[in-house]
N, C-alpha and C. Protein backbone atom coordinates (compact mmCIF):
# COMPACT_ATOMS: atom_id res chain seq x y z
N UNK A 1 68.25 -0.60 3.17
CA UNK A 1 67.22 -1.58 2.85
C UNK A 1 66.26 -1.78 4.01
N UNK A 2 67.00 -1.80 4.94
CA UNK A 2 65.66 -2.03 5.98
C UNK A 2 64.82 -0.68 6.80
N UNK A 3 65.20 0.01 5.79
CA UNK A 3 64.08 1.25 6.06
C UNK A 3 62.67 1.32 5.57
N UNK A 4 62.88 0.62 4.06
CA UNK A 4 61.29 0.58 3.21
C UNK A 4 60.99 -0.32 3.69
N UNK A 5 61.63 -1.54 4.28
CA UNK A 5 61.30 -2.87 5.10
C UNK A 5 60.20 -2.00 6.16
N UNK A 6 60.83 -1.61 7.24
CA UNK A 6 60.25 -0.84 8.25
C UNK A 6 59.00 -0.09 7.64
N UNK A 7 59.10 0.83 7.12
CA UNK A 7 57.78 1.24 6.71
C UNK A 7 56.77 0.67 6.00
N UNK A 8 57.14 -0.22 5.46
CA UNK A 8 55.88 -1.09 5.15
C UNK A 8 55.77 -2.10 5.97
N UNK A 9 56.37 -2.17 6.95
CA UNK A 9 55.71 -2.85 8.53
C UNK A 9 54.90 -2.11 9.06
N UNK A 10 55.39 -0.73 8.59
CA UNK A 10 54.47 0.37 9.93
C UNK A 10 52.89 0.22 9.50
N UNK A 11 53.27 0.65 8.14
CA UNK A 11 51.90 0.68 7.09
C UNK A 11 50.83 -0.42 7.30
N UNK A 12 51.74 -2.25 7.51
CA UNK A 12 50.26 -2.92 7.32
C UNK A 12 50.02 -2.63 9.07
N UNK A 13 50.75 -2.56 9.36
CA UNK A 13 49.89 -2.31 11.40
C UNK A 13 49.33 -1.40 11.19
N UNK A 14 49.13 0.04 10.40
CA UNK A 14 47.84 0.89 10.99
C UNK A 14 46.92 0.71 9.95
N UNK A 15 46.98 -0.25 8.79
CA UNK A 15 46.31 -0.82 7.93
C UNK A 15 45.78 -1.41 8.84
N UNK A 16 45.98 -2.36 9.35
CA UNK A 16 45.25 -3.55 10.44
C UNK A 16 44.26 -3.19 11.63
N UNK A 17 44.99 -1.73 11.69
CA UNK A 17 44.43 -1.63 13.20
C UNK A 17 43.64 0.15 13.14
N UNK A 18 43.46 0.19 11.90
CA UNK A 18 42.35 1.38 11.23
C UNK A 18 40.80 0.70 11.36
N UNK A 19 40.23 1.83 12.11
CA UNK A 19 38.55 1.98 12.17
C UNK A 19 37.89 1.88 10.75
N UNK A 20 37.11 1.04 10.34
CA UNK A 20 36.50 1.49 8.79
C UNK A 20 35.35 2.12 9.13
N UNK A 21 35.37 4.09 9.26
CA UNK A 21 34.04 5.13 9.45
C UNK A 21 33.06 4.37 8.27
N UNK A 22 33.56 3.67 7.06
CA UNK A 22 32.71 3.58 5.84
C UNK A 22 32.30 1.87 6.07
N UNK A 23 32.08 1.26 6.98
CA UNK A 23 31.87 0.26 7.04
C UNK A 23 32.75 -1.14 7.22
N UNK A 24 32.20 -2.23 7.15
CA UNK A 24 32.59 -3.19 7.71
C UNK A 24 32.58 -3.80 6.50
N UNK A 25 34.01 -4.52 6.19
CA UNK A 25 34.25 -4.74 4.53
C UNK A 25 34.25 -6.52 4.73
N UNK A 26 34.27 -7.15 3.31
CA UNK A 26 33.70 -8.28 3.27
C UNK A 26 34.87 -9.55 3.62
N UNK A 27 35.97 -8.44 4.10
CA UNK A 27 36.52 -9.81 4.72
C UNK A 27 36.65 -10.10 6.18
N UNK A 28 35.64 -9.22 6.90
CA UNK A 28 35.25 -9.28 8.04
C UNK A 28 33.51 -10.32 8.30
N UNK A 29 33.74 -10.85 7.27
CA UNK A 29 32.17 -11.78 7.25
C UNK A 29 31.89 -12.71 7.84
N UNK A 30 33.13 -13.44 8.08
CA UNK A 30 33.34 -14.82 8.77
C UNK A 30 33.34 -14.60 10.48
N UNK A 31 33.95 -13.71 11.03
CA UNK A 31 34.12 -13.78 11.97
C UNK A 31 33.95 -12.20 12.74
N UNK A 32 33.37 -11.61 11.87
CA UNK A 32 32.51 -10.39 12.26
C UNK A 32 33.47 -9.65 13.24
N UNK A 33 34.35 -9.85 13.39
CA UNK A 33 35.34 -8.84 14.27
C UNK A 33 35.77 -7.73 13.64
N UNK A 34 35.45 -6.41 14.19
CA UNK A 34 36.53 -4.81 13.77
C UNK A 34 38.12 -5.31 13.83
N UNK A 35 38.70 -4.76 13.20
CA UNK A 35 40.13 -4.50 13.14
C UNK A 35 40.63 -3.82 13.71
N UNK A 36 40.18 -3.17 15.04
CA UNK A 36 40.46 -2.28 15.78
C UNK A 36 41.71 -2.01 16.29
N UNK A 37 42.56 -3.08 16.84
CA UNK A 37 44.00 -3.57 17.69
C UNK A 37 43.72 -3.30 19.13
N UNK A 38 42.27 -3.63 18.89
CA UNK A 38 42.11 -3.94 20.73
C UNK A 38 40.85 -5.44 21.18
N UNK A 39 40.90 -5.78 21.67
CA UNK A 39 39.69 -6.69 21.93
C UNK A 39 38.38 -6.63 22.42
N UNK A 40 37.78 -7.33 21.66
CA UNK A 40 36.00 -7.06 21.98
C UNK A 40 35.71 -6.77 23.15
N UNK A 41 34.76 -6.15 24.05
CA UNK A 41 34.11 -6.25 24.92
C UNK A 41 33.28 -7.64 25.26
N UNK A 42 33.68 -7.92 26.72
CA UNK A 42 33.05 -9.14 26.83
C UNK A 42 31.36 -9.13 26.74
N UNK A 43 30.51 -10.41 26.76
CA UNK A 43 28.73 -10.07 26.31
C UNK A 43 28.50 -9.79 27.75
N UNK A 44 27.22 -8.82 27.88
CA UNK A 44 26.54 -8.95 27.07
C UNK A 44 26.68 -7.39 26.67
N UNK A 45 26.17 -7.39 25.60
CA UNK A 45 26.04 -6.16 24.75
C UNK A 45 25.04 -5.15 25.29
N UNK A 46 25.13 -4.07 25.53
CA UNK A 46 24.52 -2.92 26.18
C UNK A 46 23.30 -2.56 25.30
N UNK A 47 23.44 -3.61 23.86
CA UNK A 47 22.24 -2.93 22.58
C UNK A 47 21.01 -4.18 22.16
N UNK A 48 20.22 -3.84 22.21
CA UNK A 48 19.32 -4.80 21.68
C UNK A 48 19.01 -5.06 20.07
N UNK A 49 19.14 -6.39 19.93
CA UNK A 49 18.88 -7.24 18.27
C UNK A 49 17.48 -8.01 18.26
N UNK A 50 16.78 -6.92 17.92
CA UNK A 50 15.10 -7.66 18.09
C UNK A 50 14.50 -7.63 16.56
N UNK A 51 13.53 -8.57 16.38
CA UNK A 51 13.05 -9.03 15.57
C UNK A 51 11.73 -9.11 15.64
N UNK A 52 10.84 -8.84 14.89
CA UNK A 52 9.15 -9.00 14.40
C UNK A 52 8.91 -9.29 13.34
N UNK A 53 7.68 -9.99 12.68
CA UNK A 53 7.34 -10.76 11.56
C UNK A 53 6.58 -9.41 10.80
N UNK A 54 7.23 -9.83 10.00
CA UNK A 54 6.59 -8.27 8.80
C UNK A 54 5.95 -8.99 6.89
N UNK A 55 5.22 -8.08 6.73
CA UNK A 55 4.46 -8.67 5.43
C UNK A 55 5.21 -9.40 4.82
N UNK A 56 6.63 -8.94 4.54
CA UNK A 56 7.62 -9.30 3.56
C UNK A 56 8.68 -10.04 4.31
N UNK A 57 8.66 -10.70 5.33
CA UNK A 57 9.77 -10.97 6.39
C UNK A 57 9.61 -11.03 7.31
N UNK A 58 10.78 -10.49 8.03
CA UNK A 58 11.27 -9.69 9.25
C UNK A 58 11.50 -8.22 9.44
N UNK A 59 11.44 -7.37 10.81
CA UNK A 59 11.98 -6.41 10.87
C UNK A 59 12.79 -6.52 11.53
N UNK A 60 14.18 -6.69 11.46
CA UNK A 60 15.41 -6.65 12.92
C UNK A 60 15.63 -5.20 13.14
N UNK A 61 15.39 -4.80 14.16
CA UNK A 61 15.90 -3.49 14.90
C UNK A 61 17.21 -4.24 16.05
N UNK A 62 17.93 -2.97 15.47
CA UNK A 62 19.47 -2.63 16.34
C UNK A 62 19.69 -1.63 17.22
N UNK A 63 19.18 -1.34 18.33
CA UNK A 63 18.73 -0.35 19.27
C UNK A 63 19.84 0.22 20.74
N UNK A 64 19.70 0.81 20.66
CA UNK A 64 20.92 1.77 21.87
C UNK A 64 20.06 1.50 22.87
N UNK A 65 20.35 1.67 24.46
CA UNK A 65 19.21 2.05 25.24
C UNK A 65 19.68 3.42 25.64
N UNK A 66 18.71 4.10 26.27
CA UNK A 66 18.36 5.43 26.25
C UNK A 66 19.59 6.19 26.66
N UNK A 67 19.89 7.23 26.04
CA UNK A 67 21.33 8.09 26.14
C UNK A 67 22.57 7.20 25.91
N UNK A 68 22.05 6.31 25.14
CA UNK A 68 23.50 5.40 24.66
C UNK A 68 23.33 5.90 23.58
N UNK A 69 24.74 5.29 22.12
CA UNK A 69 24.67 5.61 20.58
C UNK A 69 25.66 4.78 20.52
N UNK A 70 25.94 3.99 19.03
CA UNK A 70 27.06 3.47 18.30
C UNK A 70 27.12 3.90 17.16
N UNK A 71 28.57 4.11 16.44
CA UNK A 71 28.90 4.39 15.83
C UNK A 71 28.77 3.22 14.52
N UNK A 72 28.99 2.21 14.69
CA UNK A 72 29.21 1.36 13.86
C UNK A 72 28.65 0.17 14.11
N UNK A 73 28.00 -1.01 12.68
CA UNK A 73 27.50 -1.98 13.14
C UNK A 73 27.55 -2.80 12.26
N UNK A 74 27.46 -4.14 11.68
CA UNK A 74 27.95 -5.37 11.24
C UNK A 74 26.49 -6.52 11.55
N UNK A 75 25.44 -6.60 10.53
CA UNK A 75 24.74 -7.45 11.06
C UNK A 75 24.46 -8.50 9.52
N UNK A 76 24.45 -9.56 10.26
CA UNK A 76 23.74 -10.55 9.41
C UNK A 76 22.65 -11.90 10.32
N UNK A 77 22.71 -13.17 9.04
CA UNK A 77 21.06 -13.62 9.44
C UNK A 77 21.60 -15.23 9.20
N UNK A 78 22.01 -16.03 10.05
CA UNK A 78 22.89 -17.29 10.43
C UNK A 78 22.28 -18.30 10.39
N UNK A 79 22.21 -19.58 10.31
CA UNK A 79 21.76 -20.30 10.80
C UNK A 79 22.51 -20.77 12.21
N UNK A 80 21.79 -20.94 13.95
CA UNK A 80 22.47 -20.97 14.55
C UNK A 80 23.72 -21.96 14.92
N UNK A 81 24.56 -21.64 15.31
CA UNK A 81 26.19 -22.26 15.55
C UNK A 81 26.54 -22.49 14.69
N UNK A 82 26.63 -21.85 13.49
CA UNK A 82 27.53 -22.05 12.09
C UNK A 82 27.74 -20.78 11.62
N UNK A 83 28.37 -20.60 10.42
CA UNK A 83 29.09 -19.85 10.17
C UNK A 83 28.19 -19.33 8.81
N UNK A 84 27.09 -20.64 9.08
CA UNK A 84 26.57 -20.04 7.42
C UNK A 84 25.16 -19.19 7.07
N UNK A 85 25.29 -17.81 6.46
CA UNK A 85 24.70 -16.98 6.13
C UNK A 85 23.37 -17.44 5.16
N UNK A 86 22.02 -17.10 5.48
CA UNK A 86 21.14 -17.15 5.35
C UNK A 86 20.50 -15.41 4.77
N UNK A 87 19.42 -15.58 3.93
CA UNK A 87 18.33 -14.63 3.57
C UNK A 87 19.14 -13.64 2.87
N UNK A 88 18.09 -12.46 2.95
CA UNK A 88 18.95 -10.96 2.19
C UNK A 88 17.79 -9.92 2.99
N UNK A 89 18.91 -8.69 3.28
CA UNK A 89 18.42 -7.63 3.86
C UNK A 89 17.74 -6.51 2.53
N UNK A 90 16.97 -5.90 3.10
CA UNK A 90 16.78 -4.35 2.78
C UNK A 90 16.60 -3.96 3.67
N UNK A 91 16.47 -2.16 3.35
CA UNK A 91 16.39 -1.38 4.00
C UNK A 91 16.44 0.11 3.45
N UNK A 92 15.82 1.00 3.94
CA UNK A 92 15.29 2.51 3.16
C UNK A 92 16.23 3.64 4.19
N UNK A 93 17.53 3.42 4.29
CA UNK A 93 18.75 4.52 5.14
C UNK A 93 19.69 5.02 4.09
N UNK A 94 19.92 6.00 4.23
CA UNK A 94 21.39 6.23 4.05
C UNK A 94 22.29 5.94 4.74
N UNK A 95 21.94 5.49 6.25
CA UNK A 95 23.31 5.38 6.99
C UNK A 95 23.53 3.62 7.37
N UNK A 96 22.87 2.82 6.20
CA UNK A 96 23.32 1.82 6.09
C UNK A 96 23.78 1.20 4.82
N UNK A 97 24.23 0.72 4.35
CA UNK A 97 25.22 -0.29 3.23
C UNK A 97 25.02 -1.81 2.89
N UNK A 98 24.95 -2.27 1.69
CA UNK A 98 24.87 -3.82 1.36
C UNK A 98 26.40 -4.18 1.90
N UNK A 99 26.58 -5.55 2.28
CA UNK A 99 27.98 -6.43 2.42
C UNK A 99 27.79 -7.59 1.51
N UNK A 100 28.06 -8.15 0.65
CA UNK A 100 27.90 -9.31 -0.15
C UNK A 100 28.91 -10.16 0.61
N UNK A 101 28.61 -11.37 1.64
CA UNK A 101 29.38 -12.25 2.22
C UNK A 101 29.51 -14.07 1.28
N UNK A 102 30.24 -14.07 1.30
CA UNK A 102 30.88 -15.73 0.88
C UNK A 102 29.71 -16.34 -0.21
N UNK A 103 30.11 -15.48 -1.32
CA UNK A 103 29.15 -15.37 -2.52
C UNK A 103 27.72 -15.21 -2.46
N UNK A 104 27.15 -14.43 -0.96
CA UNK A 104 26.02 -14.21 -1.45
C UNK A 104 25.69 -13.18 -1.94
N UNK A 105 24.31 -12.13 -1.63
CA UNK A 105 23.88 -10.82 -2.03
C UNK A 105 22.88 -10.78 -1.45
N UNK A 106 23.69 -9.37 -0.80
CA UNK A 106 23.30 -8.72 0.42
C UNK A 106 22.65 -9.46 1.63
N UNK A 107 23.17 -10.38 1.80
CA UNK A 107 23.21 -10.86 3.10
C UNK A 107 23.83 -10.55 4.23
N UNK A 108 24.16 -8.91 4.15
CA UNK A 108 25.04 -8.49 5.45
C UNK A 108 24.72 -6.85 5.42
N UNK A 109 24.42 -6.28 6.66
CA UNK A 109 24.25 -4.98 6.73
C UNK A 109 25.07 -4.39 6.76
N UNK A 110 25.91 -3.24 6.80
CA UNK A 110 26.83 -2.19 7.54
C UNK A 110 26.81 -1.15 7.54
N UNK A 111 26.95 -0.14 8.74
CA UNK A 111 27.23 1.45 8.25
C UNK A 111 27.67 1.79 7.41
N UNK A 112 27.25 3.41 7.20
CA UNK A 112 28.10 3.63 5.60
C UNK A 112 28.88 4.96 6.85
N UNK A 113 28.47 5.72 7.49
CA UNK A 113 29.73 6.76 8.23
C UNK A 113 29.51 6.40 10.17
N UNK A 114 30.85 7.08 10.15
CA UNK A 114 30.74 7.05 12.12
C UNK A 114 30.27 7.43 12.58
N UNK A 115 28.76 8.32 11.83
CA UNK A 115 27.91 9.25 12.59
C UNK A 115 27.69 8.33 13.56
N UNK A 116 26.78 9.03 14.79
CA UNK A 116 26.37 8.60 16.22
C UNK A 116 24.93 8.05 15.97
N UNK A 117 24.52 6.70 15.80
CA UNK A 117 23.69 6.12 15.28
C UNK A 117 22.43 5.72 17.01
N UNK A 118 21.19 5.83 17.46
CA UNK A 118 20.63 4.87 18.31
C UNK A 118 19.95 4.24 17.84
N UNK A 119 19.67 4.07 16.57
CA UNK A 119 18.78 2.97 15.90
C UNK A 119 18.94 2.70 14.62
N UNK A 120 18.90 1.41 14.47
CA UNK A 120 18.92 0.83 12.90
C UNK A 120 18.05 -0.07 12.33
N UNK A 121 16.61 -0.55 11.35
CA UNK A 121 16.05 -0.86 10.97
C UNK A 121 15.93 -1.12 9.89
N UNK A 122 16.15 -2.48 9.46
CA UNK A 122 16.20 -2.93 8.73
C UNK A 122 15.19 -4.48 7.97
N UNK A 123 14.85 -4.66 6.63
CA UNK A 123 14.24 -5.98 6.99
C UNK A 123 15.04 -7.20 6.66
N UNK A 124 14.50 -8.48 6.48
CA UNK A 124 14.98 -9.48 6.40
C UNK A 124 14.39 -10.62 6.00
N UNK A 125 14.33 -11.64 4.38
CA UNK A 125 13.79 -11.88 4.34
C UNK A 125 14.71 -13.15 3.88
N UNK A 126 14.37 -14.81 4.49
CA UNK A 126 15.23 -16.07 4.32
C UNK A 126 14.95 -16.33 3.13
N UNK A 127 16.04 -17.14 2.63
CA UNK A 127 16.60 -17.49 1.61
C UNK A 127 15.41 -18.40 0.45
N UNK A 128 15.12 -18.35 -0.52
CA UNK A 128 13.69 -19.22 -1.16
C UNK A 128 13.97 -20.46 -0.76
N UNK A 129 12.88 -21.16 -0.28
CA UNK A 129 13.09 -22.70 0.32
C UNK A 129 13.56 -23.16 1.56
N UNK A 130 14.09 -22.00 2.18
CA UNK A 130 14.91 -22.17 3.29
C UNK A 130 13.86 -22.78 4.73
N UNK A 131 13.76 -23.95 5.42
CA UNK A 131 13.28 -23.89 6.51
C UNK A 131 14.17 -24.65 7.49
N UNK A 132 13.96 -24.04 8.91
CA UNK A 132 14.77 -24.14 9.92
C UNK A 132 15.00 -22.89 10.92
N UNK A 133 15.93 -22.61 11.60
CA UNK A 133 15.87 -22.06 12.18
C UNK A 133 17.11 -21.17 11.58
N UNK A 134 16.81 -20.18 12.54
CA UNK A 134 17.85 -18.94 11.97
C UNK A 134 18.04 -17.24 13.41
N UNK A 135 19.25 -16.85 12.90
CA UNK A 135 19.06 -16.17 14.33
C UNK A 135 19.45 -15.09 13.48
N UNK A 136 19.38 -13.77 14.27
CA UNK A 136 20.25 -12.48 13.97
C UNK A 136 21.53 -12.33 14.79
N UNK A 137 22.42 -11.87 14.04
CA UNK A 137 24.13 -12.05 14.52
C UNK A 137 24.27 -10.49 14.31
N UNK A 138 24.94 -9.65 14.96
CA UNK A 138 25.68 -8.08 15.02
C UNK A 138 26.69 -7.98 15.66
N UNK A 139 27.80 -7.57 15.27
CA UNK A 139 28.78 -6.56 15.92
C UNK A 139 28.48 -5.56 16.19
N UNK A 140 28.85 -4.62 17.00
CA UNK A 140 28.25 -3.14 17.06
C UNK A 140 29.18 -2.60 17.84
N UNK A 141 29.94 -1.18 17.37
CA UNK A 141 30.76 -0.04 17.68
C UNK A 141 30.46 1.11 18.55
N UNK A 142 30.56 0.88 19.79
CA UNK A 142 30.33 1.95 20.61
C UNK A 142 31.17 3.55 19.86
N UNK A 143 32.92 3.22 20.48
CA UNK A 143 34.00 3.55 19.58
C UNK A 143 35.04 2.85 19.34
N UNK A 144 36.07 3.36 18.43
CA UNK A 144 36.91 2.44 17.88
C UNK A 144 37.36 1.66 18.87
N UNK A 145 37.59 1.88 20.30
CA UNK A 145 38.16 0.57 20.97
C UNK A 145 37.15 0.43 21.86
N UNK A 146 36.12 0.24 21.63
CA UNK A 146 34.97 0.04 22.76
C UNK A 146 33.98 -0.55 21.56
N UNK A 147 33.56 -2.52 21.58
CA UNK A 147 33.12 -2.96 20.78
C UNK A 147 32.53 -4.57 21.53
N UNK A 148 31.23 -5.19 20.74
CA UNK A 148 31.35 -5.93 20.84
C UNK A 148 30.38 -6.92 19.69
N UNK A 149 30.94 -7.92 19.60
CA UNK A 149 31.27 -9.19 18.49
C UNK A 149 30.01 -9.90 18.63
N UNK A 150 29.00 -10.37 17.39
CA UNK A 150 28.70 -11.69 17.31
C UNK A 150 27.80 -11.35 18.53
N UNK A 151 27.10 -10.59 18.61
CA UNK A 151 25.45 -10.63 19.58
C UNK A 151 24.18 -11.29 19.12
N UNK A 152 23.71 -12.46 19.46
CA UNK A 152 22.65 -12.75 18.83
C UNK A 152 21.02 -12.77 19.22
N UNK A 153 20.36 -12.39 18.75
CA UNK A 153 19.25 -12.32 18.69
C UNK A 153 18.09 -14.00 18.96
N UNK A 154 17.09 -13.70 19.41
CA UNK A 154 16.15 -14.79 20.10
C UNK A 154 16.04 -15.83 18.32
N UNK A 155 16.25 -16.91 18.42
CA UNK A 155 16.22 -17.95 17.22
C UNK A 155 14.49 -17.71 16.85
N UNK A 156 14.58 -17.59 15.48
CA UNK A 156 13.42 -17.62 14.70
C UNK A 156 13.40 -19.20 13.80
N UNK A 157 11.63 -19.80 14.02
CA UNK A 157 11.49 -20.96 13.21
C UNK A 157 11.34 -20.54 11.72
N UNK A 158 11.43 -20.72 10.86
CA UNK A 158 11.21 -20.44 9.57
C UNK A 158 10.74 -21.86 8.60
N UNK A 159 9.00 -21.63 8.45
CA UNK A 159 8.70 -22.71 8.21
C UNK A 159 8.43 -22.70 6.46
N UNK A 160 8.07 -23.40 5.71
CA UNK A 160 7.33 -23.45 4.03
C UNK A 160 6.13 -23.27 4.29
């Protein structure tokens, strides 16, 4: 008996502590951490989360600096020091993915493979009615144990 015990111990630990190459799944929304089985890198983040005002929005770019790359990335659009998700992304990649977080749609970016990514562009446009302020939030994957959590971007006013 305590053999299938054992192996389905083994199972949820490399369940737990498996890279997702296909993205960052929606029960990583809250607290934007990889499942890696190692701990974030402390800030600041080696990547830049910049933002410009575009016809339809925003443009947030997710940027390497020069001869850097990540593999993986996790972004959404906050209101700051809370937990709660604002606006909805697009974007014209293949090597990015919708996340539907805590009943919204597409309020969350993610890779779709581990290719070696230095840039990601995407837009962003707040929620109808929404005014206040609001920031950009990313995780971003150097490699599977080289990561870091919850980088945010310069606070945007968002007026009616």
């Amino acid at each position: 008996m305590w053999i299938p015990v054992s192996v389905l111990s083994w199972a949820l630990v490399v369940g737990m502590t498996s890279a997702r190459s296909n993205g960052a799944p929606a029960i990583a929304c809250s607290d934007m951490t990889p499942l890696h089985g190692v701990d974030p890198q402390p800030p600041p983040s080696p990547y830049s989360l910049t933002y410009s005002v575009a016809d339809t929005g925003y443009n947030v770019v997710l940027e390497a600096a020069g001869g850097d790359s990540f593999k993986g990335f996790f972004i959404q659009a906050r209101e700051p020091g809370t937990s709660n998700l604002i606006g909805a992304f697009n974007f014209d990649s293949s090597d990015i993915q919708y996340v539907d977080c805590s009943g919204g749609t597409n309020n969350a970016v993610t890779h779709t493979s581990s290719s070696e990514k230095t840039k990601i562009e995407v837009t962003w446009e707040p929620s109808i009615g929404f005014t206040g302020e609001a920031v950009f939030t990313a995780s971003v994957v150097r490699v599977k144990t080289e990561f870091w959590v919850r980088q945010e971007s310069d606070v945007i006013i968002i007026q009616s």
